[in-house]
Protein backbone atom coordinates (compact mmCIF):
# COMPACT_ATOMS: atom_id res chain seq x y z
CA UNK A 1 213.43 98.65 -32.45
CA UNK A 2 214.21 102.37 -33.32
CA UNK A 3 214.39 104.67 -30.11
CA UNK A 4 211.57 107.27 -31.50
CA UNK A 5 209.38 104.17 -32.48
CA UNK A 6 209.78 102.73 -28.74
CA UNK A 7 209.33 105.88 -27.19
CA UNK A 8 205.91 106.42 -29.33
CA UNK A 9 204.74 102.98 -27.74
CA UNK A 10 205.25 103.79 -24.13
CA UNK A 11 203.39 107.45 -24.64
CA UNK A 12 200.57 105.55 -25.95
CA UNK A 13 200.13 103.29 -22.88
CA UNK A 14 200.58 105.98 -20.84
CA UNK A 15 197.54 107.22 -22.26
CA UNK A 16 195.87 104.34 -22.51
CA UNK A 17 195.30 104.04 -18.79
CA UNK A 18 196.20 104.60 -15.33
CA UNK A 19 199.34 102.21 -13.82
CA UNK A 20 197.88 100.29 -10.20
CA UNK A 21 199.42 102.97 -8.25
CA UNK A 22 197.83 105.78 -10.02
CA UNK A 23 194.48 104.45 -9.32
CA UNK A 24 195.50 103.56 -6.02
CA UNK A 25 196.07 106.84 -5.56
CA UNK A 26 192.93 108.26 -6.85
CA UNK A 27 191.04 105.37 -4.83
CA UNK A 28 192.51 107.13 -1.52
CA UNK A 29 192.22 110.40 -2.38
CA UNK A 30 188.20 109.48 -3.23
CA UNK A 31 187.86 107.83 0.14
CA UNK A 32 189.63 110.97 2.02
CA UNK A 33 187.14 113.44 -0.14
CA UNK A 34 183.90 110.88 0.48
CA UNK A 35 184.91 110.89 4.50
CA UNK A 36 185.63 114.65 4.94
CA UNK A 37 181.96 115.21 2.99
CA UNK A 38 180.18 113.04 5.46
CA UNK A 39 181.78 114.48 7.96
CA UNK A 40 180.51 117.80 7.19
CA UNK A 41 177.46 116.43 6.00
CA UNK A 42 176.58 114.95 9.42
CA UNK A 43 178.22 118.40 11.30
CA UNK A 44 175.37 120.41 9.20
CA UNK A 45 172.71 117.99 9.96
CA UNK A 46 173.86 117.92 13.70
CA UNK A 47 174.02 121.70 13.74
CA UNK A 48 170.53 121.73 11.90
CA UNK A 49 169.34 119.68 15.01
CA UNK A 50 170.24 122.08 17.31
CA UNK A 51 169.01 124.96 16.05
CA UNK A 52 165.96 123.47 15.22
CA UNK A 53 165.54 122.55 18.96
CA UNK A 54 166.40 125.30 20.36
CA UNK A 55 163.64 127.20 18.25
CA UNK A 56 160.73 124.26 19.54
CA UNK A 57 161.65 124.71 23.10
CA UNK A 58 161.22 128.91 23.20
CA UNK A 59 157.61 127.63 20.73
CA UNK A 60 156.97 125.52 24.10
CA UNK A 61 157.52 128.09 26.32
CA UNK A 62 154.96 130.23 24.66
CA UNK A 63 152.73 127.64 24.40
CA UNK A 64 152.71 127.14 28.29
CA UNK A 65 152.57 130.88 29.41
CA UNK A 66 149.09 130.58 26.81
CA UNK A 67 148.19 127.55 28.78
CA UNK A 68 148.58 129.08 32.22
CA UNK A 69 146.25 132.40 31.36
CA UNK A 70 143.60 129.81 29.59
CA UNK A 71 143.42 127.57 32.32
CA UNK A 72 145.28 128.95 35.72
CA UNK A 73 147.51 126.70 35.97
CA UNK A 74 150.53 124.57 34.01
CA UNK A 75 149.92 121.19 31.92
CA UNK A 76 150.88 117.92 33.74
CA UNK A 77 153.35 115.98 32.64
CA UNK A 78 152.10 113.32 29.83
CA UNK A 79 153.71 110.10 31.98
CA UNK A 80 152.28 107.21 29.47
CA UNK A 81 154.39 104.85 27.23
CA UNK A 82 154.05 105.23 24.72
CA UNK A 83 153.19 108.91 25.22
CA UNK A 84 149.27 110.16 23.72
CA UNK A 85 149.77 113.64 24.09
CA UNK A 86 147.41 114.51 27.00
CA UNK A 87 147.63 114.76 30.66
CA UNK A 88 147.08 111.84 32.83
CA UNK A 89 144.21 111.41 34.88
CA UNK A 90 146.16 111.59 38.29
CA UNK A 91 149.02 114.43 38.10
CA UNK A 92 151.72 112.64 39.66
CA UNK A 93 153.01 115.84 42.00
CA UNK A 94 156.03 114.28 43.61
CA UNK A 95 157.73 113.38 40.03
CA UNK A 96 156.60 116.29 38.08
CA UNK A 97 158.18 114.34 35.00
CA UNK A 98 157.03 113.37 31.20
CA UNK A 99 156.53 114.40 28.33
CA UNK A 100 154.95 117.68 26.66
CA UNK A 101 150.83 116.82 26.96
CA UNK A 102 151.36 118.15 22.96
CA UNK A 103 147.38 117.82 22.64
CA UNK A 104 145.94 119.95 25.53
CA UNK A 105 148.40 122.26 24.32
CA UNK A 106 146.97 122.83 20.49
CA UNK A 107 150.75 121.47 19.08
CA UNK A 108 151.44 118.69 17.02
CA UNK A 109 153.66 115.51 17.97
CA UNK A 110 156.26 117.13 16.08
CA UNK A 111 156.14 120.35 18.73
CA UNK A 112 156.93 118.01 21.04
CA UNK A 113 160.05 116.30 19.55
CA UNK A 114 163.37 117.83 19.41
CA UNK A 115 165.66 117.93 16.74
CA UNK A 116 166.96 114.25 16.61
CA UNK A 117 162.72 113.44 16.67
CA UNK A 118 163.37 112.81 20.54
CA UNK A 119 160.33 113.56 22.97
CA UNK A 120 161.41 116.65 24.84
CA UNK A 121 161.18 116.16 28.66
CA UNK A 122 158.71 118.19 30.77
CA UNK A 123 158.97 118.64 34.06
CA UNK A 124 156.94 120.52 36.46
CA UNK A 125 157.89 121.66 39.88
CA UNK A 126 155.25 120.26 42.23
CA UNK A 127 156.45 119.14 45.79
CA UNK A 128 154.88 117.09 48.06
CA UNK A 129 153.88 117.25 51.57
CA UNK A 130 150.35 118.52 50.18
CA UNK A 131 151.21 122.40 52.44
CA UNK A 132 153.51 122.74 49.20
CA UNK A 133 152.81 124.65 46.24
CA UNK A 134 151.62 122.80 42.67
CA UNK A 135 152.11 124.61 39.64
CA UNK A 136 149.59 122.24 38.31
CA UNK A 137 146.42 122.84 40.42
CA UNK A 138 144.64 126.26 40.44
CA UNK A 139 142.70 125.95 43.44
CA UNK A 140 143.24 124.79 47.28
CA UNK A 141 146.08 124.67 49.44
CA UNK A 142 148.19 123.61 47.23
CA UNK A 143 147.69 126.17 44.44
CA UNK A 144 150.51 128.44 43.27
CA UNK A 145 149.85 132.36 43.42
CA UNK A 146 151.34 134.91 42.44
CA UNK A 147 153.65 135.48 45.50
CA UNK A 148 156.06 132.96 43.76
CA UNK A 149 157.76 135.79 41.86
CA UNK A 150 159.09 137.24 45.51
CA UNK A 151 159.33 133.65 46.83
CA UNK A 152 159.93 131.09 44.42
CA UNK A 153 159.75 127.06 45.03
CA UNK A 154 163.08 125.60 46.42
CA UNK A 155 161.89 122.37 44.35
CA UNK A 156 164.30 122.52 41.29
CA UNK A 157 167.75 123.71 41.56
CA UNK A 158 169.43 124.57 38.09
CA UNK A 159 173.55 124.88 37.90
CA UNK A 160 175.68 125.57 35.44
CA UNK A 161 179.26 123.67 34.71
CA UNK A 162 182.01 126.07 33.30
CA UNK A 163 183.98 125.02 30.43
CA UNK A 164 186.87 124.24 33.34
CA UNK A 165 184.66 121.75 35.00
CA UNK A 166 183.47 123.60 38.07
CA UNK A 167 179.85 123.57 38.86
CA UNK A 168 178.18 126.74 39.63
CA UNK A 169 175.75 127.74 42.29
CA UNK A 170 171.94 127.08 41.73
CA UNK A 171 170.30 129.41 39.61
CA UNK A 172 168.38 132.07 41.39
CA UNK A 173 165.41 132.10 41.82
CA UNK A 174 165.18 128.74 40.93
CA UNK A 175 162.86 127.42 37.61
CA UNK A 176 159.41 125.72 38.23
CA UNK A 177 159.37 124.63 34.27
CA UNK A 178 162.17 122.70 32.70
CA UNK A 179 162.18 121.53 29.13
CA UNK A 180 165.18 119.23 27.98
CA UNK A 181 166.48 117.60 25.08
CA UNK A 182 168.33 115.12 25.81
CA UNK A 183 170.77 115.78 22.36
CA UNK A 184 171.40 113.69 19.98
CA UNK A 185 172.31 110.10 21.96
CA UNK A 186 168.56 110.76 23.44
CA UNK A 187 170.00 108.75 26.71
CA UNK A 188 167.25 109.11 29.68
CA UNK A 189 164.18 110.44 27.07
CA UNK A 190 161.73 109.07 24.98
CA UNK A 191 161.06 108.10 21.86
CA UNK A 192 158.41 107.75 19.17
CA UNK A 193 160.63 103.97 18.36
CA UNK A 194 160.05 102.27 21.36
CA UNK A 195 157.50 102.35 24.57
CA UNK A 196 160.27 102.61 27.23
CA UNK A 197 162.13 105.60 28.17
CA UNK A 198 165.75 105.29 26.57
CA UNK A 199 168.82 103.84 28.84
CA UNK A 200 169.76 106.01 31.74
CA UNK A 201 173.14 108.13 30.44
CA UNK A 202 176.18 107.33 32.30
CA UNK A 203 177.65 111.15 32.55
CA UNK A 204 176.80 112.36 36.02
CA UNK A 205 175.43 116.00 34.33
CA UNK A 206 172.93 113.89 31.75
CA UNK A 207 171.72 111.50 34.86
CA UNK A 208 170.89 114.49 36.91
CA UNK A 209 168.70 115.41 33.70
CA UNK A 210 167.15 112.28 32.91
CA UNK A 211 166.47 110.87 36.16
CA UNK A 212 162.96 110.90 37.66
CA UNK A 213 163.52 111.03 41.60
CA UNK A 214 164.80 114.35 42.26
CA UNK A 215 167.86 114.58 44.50
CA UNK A 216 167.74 115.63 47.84
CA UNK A 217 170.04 118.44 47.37
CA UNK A 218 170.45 121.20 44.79
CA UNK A 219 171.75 120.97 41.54
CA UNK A 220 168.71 119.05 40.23
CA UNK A 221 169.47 119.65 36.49
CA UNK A 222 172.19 121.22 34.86
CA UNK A 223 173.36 122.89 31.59
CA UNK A 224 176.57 123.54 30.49
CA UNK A 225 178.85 123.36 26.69
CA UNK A 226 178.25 120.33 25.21
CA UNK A 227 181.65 117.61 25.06
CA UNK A 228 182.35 114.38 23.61
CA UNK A 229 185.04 113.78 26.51
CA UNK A 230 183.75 111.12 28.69
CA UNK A 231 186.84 112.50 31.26
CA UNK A 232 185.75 115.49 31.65
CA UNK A 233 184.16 116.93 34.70
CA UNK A 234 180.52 115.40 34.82
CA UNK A 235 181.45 113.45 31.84
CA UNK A 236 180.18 113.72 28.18
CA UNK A 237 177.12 116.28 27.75
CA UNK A 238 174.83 116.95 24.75
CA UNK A 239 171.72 117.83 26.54
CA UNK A 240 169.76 121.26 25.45
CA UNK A 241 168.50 122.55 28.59
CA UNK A 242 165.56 125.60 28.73
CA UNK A 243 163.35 126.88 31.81
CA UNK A 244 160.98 128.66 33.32
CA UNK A 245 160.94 130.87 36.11
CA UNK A 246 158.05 132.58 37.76
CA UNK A 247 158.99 135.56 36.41
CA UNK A 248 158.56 134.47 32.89
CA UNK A 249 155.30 132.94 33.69
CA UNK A 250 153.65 135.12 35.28
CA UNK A 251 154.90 138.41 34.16
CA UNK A 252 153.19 138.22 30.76
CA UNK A 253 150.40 137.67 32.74
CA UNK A 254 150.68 140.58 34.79
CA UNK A 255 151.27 142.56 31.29
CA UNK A 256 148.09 141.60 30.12
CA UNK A 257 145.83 142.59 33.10
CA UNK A 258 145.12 138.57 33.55
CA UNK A 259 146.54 138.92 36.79
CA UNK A 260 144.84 142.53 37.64
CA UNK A 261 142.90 140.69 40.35
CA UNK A 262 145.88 139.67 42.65
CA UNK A 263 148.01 142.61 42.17
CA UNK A 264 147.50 143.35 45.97
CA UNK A 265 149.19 140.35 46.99
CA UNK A 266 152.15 140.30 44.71
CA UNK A 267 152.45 144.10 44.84
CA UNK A 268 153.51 146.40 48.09
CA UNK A 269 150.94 148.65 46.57
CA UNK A 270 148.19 148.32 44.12
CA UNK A 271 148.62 150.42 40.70
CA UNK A 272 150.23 151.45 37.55
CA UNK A 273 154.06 151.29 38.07
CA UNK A 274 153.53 149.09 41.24
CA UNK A 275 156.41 146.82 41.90
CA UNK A 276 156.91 144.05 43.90
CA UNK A 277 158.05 144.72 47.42
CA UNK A 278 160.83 142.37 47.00
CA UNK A 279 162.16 141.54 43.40
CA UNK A 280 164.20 137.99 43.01
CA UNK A 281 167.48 138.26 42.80
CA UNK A 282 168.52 138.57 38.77
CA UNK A 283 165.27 139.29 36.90
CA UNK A 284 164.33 142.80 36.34
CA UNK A 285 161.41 143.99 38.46
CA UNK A 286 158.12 142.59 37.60
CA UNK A 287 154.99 145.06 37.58
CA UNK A 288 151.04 145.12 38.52
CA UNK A 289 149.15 147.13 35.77
């Protein structure tokens, strides 16, 4: 057979179609491109997540300081499983722990659930022996005033872990409102899937979170980065963390002349530019109108 005939041959089954390792090739290089999309197909949704919690939990927030002007005094915790949205009819002041009462509160389910559709976990800080303040009763004893801004309830103790793994002092003054996602492995929370709260996390940072009995000693709850290493110091963390402290309760309060009547007790004297006799440490000094 003549060379330029032969040659002809071979060019057209070239272009007839690919050889086994050509679309081997192709076959890996589609698996490599169909990986690294999901990849940052699942990094956009996570990231999506995140922000979109981070917005519901400062909605929250809102929602409560409107709660505590309507009704003089914070929501209790919605404790049922599965959760209804309202508050139960015994406040259970020693665990201070549910889930947003989304109903008495004028939000939706949805307000309630983070960005992974998670319930977001409320927690109050009501102490027992009954001589202790409760954020959750107006009246009594037992109610809160407005003398929390200068001394604020030991209850909750909120610490923050450094990127190298030490664990910072308790945040002062300490919160009396903490809302927490508990990311995107929900371990600890609840869920709109099941009627039981989710399994316990194994990290030591996430328990602290998700646990209902509050440890004797300070920290209580913690935030820090978030980390997939299950080595590192209070091992792996995805947990969104916000608060509350008296100061952002009750200030907008004060701003709005809801609190006009007590100004006496919260201020070392009564008037415009009044401040408090002693500011907590950190915030920036609350005012009587």
């Amino acid at each position: 057979m003549p060379i330029d005939l032969l040659s002809r041959r071979l060019s057209r089954n070239r272009l007839a179609g690919f050889t086994l390792v050509e679309m081997a090739v192709v076959v890996v290089l589609m698996g490599i491109m169909l990986t690294l999309g999901l990849r940052m197909l699942q990094a956009t949704q996570n990231n999506a997540a995140w922000s979109e919690t981070k917005l519901k939990q400062e909605r929250i927030k809102v929602a409560l300081v409107s709660f505590l002007r309507t009704n003089g005094r914070l929501p209790c915790p919605d404790s049922a499983l599965p959760p209804t949205g309202v508050e139960p009819a015994v406040c259970l002041v020693n665990a201070g722990r549910g889930v947003l009462p989304w109903r008495v509160l004028g939000m939706s389910i949805g307000d309630a659930q983070d960005g992974w559709s998670n319930f977001f976990t409320y927690r109050v800080a009501n102490r027992t022996p009954a001589t202790a303040s409760n954020w959750t009763t107006k009246v009594g004893a037992t109610a809160f005033t407005v003398g929390e801004l200068t001394a604020p309830l030991a209850s909750f103790g909120l610490s923050e872990r450094s990127d190298a793994g030490a664990l910072g002092a308790s945040l002062v003054p300490n919160p009396v409102v903490m809302v927490i996602s508990h990311g995107k492995n929900g371990l600890g929370g609840r869920t709109v899937r099941g009627t039981a709260p989710m399994p316990l996390p194994a990290g030591a940072d996430e328990l602290l979170n998700a646990t209902t009995a509050l440890p004797a000693a300070a920290p209580h709850f913690v935030t820090r980065s978030p980390t997939d290493a299950g080595g590192a110091a209070g091992g792996t963390f995805d947990d969104l963390v916000a608060y509350m402290t008296p100061n952002h309760l009750l200030q907008p309060l004060l701003d709005d002349k809801t609190l006009k009547g007590v100004c006496q007790a919260y201020c070392a004297a009564p008037g415009p530019g009044c401040v408090a006799a002693a500011v907590p440490v950190g915030n920036p000094a609350p005012t009587c109108p």
